[in-house]
Protein backbone atom coordinates (compact mmCIF):
# COMPACT_ATOMS: atom_id res chain seq x y z
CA UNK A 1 14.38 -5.51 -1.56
CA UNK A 2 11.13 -7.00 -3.69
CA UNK A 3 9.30 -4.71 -4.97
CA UNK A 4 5.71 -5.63 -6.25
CA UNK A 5 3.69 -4.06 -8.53
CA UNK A 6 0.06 -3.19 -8.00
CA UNK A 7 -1.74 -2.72 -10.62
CA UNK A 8 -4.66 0.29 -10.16
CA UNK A 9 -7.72 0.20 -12.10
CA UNK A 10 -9.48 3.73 -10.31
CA UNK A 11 -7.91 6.93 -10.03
CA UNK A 12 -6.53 6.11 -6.29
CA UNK A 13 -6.87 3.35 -3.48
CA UNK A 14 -7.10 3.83 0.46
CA UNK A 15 -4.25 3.02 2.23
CA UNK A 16 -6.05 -0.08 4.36
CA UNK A 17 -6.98 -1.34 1.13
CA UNK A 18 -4.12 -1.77 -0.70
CA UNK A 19 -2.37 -3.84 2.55
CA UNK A 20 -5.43 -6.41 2.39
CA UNK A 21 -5.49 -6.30 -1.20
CA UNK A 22 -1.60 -6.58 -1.58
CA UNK A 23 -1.20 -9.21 1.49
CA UNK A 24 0.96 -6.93 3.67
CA UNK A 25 -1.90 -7.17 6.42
CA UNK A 26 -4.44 -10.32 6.66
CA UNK A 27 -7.66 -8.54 7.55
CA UNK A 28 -8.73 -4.60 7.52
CA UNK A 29 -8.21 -5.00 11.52
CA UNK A 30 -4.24 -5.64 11.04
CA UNK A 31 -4.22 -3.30 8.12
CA UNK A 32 -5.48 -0.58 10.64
CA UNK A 33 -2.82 -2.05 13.58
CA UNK A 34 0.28 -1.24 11.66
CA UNK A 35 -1.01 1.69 10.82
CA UNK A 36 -1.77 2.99 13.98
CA UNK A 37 1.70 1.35 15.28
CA UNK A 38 3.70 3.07 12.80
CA UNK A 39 4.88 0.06 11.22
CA UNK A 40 3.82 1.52 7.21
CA UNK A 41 5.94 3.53 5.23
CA UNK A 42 4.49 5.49 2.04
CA UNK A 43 7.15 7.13 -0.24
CA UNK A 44 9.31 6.63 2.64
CA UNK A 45 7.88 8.19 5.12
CA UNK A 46 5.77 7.03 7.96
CA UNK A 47 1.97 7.35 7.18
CA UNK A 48 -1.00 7.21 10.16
CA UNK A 49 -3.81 8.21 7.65
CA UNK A 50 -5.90 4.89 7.79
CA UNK A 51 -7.77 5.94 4.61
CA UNK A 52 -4.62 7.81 2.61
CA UNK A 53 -5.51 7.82 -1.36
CA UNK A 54 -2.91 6.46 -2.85
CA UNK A 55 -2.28 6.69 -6.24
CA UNK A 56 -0.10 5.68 -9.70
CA UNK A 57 4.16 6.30 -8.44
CA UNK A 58 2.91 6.03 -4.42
CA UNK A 59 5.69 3.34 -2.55
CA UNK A 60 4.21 1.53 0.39
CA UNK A 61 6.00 -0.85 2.44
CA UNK A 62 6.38 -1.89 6.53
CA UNK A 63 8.45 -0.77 8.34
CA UNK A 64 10.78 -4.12 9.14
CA UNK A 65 10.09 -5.64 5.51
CA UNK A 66 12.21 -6.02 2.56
CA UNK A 67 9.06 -6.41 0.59
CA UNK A 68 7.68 -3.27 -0.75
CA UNK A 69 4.44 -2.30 -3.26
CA UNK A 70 4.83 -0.21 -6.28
CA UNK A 71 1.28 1.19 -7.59
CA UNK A 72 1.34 1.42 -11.08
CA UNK A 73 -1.35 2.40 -13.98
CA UNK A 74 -3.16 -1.08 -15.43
CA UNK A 75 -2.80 -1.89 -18.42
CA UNK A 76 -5.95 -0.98 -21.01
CA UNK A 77 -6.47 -3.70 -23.13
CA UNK A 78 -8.06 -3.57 -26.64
């Protein structure tokens, strides 16, 4: 499995977000379809909350992918 790290710059991120933002769905529209089709797994599990906060150690990945997103802390730089 390929696991991708996304970096988060605020405290947490909405679900539908981080699928556009990541490239797991194209538009908000197919971020909300596998969502509502059950097709989006967060720490495993399958999540229907559209606007879920996810935050710094969440997993997210679909349902038939080997591709999955890791949300970690950014980096501060000085």
């Amino acid at each position: 499995m390929k696991k991708q790290e996304f970096q988060l710059k605020t405290p947490f991120i909405p679900l539908m977000s981080l699928l556009k933002a990541s490239g797991l769905a194209q538009t908000g529209g197919h971020a909300g379809i596998l969502i509502e089709e059950e097709e989006v797994l967060v720490n495993g599990e399958v999540e229907l909350r559209k606007r879920r906060k996810l935050v710094v150690g969440d997993e997210v990945r679909l349902q038939e992918s080997d591709q999955s997103i890791i949300i970690v802390a950014a980096s501060v730089e000085s």
